[in-house]
PDB file of N, CA and C in Angstrom:
ATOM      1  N   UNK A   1      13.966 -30.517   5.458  1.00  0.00           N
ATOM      2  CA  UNK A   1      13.392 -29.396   4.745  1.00  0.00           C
ATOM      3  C   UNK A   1      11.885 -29.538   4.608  1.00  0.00           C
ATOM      4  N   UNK A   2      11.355 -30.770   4.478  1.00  0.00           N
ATOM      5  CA  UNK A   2       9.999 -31.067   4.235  1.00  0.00           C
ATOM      6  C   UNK A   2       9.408 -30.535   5.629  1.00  0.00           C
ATOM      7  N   UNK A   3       9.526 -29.973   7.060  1.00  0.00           N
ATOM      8  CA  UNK A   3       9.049 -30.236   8.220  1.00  0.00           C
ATOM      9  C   UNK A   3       9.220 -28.830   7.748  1.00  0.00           C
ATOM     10  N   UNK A   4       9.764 -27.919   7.481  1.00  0.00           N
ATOM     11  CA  UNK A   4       9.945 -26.369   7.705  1.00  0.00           C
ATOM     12  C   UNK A   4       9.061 -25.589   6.471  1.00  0.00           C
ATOM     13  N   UNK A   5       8.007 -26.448   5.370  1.00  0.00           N
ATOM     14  CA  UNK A   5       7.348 -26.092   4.386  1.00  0.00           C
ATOM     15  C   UNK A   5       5.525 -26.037   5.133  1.00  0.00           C
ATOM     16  N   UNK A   6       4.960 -24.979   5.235  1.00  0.00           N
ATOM     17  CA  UNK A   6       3.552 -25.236   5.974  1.00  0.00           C
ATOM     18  C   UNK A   6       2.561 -25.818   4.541  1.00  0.00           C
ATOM     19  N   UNK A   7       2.725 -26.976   5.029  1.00  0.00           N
ATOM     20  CA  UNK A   7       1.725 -27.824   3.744  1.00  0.00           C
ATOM     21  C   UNK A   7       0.383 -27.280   4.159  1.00  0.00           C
ATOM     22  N   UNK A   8       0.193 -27.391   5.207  1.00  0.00           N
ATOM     23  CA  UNK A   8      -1.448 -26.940   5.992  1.00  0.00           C
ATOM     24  C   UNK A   8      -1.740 -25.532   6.018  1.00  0.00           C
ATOM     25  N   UNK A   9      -0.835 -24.518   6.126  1.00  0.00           N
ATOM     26  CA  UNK A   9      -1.330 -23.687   5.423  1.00  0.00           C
ATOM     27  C   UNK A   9      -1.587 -22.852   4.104  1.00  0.00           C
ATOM     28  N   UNK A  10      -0.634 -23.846   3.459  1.00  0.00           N
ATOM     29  CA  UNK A  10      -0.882 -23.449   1.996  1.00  0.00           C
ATOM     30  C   UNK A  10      -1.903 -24.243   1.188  1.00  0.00           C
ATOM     31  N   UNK A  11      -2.552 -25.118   1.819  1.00  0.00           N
ATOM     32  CA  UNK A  11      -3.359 -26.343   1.802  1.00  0.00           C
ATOM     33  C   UNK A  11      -4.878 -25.586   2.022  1.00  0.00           C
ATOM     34  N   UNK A  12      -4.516 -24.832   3.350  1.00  0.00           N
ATOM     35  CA  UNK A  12      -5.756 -23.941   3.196  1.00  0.00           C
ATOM     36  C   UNK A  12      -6.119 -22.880   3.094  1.00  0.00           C
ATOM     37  N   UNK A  13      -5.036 -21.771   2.477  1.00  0.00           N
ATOM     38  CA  UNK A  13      -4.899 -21.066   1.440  1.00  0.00           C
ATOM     39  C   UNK A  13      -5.714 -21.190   0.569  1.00  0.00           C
ATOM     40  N   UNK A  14      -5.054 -22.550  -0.188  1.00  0.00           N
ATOM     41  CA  UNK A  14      -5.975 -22.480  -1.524  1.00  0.00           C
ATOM     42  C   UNK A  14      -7.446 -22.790  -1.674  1.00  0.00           C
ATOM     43  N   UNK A  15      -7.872 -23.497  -0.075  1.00  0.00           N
ATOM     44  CA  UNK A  15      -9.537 -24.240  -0.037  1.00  0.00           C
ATOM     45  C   UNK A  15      -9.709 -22.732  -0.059  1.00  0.00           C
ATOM     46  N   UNK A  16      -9.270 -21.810   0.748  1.00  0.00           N
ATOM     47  CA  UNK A  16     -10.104 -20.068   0.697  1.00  0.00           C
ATOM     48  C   UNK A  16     -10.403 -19.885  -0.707  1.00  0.00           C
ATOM     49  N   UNK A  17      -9.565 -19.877  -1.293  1.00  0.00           N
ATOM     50  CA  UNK A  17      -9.419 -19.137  -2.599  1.00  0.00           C
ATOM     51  C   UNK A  17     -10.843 -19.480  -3.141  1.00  0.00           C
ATOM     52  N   UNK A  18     -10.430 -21.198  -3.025  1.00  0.00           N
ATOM     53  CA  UNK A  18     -11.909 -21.953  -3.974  1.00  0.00           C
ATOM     54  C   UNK A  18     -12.846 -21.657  -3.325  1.00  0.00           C
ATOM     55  N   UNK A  19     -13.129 -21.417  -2.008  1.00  0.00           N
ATOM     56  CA  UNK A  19     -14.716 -21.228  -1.338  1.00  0.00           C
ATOM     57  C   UNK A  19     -14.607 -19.508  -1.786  1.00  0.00           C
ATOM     58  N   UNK A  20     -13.957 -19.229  -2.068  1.00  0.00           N
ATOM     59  CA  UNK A  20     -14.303 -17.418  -2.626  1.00  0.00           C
ATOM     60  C   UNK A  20     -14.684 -17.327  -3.910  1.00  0.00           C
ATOM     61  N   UNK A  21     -14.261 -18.450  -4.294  1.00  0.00           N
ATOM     62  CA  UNK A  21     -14.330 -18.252  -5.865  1.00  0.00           C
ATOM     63  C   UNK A  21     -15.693 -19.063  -6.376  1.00  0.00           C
ATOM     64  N   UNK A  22     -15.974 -19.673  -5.644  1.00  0.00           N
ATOM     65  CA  UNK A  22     -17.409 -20.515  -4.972  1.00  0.00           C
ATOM     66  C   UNK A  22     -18.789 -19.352  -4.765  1.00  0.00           C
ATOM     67  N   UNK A  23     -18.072 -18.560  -4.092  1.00  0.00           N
ATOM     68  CA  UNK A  23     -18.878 -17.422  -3.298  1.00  0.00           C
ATOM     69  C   UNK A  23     -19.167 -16.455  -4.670  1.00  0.00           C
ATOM     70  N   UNK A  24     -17.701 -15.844  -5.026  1.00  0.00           N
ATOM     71  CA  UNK A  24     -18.103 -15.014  -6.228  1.00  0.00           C
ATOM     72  C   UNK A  24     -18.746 -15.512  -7.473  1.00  0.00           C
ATOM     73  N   UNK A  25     -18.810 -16.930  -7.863  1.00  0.00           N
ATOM     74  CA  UNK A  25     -19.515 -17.473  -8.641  1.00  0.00           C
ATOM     75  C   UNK A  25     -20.876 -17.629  -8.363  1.00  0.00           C
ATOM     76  N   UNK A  26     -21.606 -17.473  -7.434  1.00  0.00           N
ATOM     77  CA  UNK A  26     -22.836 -17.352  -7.398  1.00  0.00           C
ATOM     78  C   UNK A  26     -23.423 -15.885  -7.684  1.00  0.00           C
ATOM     79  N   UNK A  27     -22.448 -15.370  -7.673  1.00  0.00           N
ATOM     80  CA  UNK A  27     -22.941 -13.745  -8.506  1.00  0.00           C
ATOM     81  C   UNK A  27     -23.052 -14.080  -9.919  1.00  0.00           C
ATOM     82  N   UNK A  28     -22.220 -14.633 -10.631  1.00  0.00           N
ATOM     83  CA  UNK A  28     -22.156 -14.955 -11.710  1.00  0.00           C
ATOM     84  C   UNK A  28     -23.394 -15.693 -12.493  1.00  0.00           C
ATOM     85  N   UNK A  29     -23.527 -17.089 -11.385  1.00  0.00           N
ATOM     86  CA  UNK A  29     -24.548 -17.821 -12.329  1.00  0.00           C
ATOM     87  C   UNK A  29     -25.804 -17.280 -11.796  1.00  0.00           C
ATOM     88  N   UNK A  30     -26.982 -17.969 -12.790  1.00  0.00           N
ATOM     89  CA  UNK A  30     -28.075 -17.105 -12.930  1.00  0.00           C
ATOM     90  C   UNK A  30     -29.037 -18.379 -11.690  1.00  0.00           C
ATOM     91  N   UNK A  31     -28.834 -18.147 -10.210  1.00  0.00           N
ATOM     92  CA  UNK A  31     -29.816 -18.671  -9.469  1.00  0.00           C
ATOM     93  C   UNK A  31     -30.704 -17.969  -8.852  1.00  0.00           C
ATOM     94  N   UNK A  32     -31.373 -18.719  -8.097  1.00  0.00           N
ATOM     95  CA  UNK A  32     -32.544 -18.412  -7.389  1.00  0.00           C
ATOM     96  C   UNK A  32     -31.948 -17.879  -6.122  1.00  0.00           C
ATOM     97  N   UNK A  33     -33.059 -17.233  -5.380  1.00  0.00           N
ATOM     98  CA  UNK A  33     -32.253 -16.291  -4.257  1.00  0.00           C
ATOM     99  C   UNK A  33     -31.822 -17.467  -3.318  1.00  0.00           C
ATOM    100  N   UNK A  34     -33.413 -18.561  -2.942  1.00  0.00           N
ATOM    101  CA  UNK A  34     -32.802 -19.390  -1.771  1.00  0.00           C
ATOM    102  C   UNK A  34     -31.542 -20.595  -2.104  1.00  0.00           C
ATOM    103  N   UNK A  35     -31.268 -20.919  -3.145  1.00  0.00           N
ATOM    104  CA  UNK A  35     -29.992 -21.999  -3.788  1.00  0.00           C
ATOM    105  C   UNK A  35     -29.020 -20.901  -3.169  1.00  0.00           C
ATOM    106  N   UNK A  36     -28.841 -19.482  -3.997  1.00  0.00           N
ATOM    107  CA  UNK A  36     -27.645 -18.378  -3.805  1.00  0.00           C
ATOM    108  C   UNK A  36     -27.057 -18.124  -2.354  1.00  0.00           C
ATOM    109  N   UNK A  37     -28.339 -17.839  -1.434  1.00  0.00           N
ATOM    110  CA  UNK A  37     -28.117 -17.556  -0.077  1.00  0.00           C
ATOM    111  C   UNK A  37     -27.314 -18.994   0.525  1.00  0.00           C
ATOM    112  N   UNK A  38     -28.010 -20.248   0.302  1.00  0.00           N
ATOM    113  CA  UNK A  38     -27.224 -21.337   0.961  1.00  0.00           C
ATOM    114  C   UNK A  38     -25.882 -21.888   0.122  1.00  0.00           C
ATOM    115  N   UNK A  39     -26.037 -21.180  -0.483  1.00  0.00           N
ATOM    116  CA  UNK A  39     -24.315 -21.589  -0.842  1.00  0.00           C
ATOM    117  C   UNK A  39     -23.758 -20.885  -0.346  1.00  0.00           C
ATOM    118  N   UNK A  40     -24.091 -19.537  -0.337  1.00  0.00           N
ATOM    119  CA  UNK A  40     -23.421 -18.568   0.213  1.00  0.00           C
ATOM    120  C   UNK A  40     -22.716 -19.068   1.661  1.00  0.00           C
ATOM    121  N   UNK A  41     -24.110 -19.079   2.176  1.00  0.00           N
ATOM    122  CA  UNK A  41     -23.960 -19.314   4.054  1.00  0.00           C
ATOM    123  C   UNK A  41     -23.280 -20.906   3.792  1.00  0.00           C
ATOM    124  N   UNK A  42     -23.064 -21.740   3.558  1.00  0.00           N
ATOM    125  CA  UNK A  42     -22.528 -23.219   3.545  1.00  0.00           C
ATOM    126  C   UNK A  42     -21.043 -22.688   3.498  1.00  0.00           C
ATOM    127  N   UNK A  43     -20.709 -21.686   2.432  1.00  0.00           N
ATOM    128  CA  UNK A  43     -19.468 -21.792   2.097  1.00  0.00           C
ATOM    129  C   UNK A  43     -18.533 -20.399   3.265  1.00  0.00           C
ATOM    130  N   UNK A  44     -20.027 -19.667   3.417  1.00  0.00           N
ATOM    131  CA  UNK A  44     -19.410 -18.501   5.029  1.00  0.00           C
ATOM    132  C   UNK A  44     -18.863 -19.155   6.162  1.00  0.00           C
ATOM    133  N   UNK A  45     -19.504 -20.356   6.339  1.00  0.00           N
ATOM    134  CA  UNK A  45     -19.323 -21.262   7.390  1.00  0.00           C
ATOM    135  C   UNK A  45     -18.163 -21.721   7.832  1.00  0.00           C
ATOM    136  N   UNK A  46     -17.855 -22.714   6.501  1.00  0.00           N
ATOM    137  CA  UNK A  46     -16.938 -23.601   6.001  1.00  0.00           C
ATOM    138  C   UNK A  46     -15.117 -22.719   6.448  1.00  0.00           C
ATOM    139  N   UNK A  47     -15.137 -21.519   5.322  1.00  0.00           N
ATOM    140  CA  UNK A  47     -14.273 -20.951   5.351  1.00  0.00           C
ATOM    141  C   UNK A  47     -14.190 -19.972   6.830  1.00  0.00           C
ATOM    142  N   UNK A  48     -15.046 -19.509   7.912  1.00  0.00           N
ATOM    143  CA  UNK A  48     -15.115 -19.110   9.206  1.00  0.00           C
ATOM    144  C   UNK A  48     -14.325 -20.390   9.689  1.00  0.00           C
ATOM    145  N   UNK A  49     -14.492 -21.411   9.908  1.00  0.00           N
ATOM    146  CA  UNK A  49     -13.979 -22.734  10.634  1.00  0.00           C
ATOM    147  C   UNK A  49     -12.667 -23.145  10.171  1.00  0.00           C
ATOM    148  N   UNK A  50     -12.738 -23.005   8.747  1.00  0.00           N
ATOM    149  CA  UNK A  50     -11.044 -23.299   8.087  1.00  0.00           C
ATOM    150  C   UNK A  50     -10.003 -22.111   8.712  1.00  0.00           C
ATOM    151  N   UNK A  51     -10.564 -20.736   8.743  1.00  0.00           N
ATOM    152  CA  UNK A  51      -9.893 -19.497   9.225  1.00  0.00           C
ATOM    153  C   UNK A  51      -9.369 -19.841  10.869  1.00  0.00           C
ATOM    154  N   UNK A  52     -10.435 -20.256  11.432  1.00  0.00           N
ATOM    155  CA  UNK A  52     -10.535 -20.360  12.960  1.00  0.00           C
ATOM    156  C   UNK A  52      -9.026 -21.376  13.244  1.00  0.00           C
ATOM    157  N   UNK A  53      -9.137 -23.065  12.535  1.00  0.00           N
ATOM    158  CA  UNK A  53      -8.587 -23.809  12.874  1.00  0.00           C
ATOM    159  C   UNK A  53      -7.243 -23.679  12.410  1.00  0.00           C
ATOM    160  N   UNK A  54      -7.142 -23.418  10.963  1.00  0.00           N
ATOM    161  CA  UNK A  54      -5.926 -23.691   9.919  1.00  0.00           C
ATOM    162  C   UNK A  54      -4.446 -22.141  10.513  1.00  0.00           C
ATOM    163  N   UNK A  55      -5.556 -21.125  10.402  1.00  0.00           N
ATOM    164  CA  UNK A  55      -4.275 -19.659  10.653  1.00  0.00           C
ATOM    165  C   UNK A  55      -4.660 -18.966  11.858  1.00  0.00           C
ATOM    166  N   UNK A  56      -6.177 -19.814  13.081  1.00  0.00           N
ATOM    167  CA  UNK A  56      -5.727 -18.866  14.321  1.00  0.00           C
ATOM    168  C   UNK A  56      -5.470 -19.866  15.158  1.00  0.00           C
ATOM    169  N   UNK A  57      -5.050 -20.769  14.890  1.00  0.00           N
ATOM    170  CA  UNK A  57      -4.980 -22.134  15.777  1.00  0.00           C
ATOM    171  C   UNK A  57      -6.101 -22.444  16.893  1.00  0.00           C
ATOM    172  N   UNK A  58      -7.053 -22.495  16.550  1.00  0.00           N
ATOM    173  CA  UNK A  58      -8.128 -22.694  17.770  1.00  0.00           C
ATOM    174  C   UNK A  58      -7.849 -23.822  18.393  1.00  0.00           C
ATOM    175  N   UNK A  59      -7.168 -25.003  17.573  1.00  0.00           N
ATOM    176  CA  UNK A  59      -7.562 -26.227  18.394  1.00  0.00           C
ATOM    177  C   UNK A  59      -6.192 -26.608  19.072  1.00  0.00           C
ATOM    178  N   UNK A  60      -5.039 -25.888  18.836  1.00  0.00           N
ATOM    179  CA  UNK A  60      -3.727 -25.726  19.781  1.00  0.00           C
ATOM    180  C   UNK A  60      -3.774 -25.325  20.880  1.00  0.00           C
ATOM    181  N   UNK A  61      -4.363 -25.491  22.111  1.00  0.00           N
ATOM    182  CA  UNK A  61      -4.640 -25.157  23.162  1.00  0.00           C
ATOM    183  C   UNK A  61      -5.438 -25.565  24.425  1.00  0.00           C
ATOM    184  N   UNK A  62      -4.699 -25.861  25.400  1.00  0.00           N
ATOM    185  CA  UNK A  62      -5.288 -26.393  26.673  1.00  0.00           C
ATOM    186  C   UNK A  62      -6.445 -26.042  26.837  1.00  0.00           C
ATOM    187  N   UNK A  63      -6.426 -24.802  27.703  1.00  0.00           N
ATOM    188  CA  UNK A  63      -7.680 -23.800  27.912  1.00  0.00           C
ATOM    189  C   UNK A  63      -8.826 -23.770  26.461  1.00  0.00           C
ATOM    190  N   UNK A  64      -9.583 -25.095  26.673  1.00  0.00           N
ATOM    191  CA  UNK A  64     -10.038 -24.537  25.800  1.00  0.00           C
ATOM    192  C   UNK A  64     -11.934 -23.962  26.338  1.00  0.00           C
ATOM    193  N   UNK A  65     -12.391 -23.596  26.831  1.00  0.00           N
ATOM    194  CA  UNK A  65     -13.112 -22.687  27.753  1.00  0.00           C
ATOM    195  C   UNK A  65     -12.767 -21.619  27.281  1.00  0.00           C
ATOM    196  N   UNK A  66     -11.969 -20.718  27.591  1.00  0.00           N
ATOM    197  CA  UNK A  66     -11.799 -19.244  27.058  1.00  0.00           C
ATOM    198  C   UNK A  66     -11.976 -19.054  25.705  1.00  0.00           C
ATOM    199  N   UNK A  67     -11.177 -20.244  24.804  1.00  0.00           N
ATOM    200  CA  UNK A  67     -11.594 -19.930  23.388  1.00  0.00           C
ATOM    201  C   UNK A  67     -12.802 -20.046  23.128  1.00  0.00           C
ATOM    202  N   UNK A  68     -13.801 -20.891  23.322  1.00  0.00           N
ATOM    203  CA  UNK A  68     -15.133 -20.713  22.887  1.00  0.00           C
ATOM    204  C   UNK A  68     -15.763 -19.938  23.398  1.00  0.00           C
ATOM    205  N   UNK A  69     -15.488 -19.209  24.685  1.00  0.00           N
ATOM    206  CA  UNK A  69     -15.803 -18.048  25.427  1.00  0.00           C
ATOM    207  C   UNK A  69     -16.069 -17.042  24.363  1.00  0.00           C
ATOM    208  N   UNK A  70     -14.652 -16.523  23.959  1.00  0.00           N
ATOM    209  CA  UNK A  70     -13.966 -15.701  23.344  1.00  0.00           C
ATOM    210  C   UNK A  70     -15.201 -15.914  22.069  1.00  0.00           C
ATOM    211  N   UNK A  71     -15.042 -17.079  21.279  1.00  0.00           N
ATOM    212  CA  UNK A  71     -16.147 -17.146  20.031  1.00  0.00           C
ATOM    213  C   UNK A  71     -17.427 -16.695  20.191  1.00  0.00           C
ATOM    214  N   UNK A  72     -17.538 -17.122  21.162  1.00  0.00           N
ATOM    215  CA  UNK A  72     -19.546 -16.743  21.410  1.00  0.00           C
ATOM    216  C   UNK A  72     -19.306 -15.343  21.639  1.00  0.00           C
ATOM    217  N   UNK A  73     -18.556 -14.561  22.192  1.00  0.00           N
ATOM    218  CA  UNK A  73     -18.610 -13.470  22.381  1.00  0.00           C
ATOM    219  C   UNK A  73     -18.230 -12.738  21.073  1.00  0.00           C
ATOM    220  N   UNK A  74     -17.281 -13.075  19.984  1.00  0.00           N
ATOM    221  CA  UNK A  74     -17.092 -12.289  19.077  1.00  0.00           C
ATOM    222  C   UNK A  74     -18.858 -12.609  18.016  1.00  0.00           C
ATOM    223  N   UNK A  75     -19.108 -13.531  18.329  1.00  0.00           N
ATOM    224  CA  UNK A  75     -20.483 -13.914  17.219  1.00  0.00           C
ATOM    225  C   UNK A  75     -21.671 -13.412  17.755  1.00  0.00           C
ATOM    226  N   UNK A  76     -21.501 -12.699  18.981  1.00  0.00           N
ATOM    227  CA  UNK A  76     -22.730 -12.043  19.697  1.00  0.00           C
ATOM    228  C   UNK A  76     -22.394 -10.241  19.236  1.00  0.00           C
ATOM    229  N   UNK A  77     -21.304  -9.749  19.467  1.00  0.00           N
ATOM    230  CA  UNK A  77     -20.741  -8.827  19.070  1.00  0.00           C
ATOM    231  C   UNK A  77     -21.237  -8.378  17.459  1.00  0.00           C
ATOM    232  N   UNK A  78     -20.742  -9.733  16.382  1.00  0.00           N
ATOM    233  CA  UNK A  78     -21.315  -9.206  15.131  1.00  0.00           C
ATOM    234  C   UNK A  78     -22.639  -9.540  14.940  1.00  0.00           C
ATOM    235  N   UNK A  79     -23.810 -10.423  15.648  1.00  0.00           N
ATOM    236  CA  UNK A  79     -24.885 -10.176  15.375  1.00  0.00           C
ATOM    237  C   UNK A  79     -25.436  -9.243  15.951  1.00  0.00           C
ATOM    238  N   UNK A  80     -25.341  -8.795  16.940  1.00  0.00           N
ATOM    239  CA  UNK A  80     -25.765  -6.983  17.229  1.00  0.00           C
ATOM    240  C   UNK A  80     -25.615  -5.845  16.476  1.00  0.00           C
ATOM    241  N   UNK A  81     -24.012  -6.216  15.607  1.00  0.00           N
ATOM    242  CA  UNK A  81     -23.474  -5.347  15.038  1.00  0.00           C
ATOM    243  C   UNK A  81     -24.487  -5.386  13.950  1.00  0.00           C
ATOM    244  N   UNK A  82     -24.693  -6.652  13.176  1.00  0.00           N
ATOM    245  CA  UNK A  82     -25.872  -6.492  12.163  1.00  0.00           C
ATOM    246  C   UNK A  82     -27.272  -6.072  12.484  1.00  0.00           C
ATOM    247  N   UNK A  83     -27.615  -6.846  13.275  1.00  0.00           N
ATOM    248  CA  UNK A  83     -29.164  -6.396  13.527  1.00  0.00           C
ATOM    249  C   UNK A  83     -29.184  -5.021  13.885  1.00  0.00           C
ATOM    250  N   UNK A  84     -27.977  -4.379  14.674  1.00  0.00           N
ATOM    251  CA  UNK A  84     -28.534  -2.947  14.580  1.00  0.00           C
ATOM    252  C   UNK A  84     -27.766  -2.106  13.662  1.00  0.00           C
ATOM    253  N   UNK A  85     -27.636  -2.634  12.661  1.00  0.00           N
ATOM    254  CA  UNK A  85     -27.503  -1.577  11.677  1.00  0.00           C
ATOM    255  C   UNK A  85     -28.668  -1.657  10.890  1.00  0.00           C
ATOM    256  N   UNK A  86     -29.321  -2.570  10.952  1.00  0.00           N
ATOM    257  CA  UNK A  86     -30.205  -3.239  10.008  1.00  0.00           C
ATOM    258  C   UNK A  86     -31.765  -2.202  10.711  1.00  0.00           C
ATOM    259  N   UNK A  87     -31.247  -2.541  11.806  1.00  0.00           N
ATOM    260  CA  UNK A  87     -32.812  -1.776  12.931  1.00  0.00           C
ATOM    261  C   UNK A  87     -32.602  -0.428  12.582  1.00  0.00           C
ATOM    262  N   UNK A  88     -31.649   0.277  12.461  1.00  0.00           N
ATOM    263  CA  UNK A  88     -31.568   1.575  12.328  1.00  0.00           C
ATOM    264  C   UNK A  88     -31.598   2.327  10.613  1.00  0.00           C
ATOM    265  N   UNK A  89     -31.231   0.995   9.765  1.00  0.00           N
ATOM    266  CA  UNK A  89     -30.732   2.014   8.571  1.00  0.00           C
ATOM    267  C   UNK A  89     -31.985   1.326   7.458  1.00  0.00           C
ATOM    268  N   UNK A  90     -32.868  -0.150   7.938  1.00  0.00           N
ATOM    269  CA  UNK A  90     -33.195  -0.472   7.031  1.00  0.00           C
ATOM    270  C   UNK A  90     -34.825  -0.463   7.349  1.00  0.00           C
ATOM    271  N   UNK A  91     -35.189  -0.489   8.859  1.00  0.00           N
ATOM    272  CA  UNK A  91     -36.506  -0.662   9.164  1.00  0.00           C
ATOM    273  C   UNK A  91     -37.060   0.542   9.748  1.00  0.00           C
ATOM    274  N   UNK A  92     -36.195   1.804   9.697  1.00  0.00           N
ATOM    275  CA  UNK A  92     -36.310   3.162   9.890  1.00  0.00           C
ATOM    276  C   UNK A  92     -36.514   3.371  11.628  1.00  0.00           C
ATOM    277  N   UNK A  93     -36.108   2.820  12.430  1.00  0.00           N
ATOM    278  CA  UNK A  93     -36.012   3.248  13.762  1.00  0.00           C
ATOM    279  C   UNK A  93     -35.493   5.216  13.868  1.00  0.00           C
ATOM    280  N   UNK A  94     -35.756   5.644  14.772  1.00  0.00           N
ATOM    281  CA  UNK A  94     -35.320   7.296  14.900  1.00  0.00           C
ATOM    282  C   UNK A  94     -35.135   7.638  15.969  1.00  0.00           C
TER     283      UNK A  94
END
C-alpha cells in the first residue's frame, strides 16, 4: 500500500503551497521593491522547476534533447509574449 501513495507528489504539493504563500506574503510585508522582486523571482523559479520535475516529469525520459528543445521554446514564446505586450500597451508603440 505504501508504493501506491504519491509521497512526491503530495510532497510537492505542499512546497507550492509554501512558495505561494511565500509569494503572497511579500504583498503583505512592508518591503522594498528590490528585496520584493527577488523573492518573488527566487521563489518563480523554484516553483517553475518543482512544476517541471515533480507533475510534468521532465526528468523521466530518454530523449532528453526534445525536452529542453521544447523548454527554450516555450520560454522564448512567453518572453515575446511579455515584451510585446509591454512594447505595445506600456511604452505606447502604434
Amino acid at each position: 500500500m505504501a508504493r501506491l501513495f504519491p509521497v512526491r507528489h503530495v510532497m510537492g504539493y505542499i512546497f507550492s503551497l509554501v512558495l505561494s504563500l511565500v509569494a503572497l506574503g511579500v504583498v503583505f510585508w512592508d518591503l522594498n521593491v528590490t528585496a520584493g522582486l527577488t523573492i518573488l523571482t527566487v521563489c518563480a523559479v523554484i516553483q517553475a522547476s518543482l512544476q517541471l520535475v515533480v507533475f510534468m516529469h521532465i526528468g523521466e525520459t530518454s530523449n532528453k534533447r526534445s525536452l529542453y528543445l521544447n523548454i527554450i521554446l516555450a520560454v522564448f514564446v512567453g518572453v515575446v509574449t511579455i515584451f510585446g505586450t509591454l512594447f505595445t500597451m506600456i511604452w505606447g508603440f502604434r
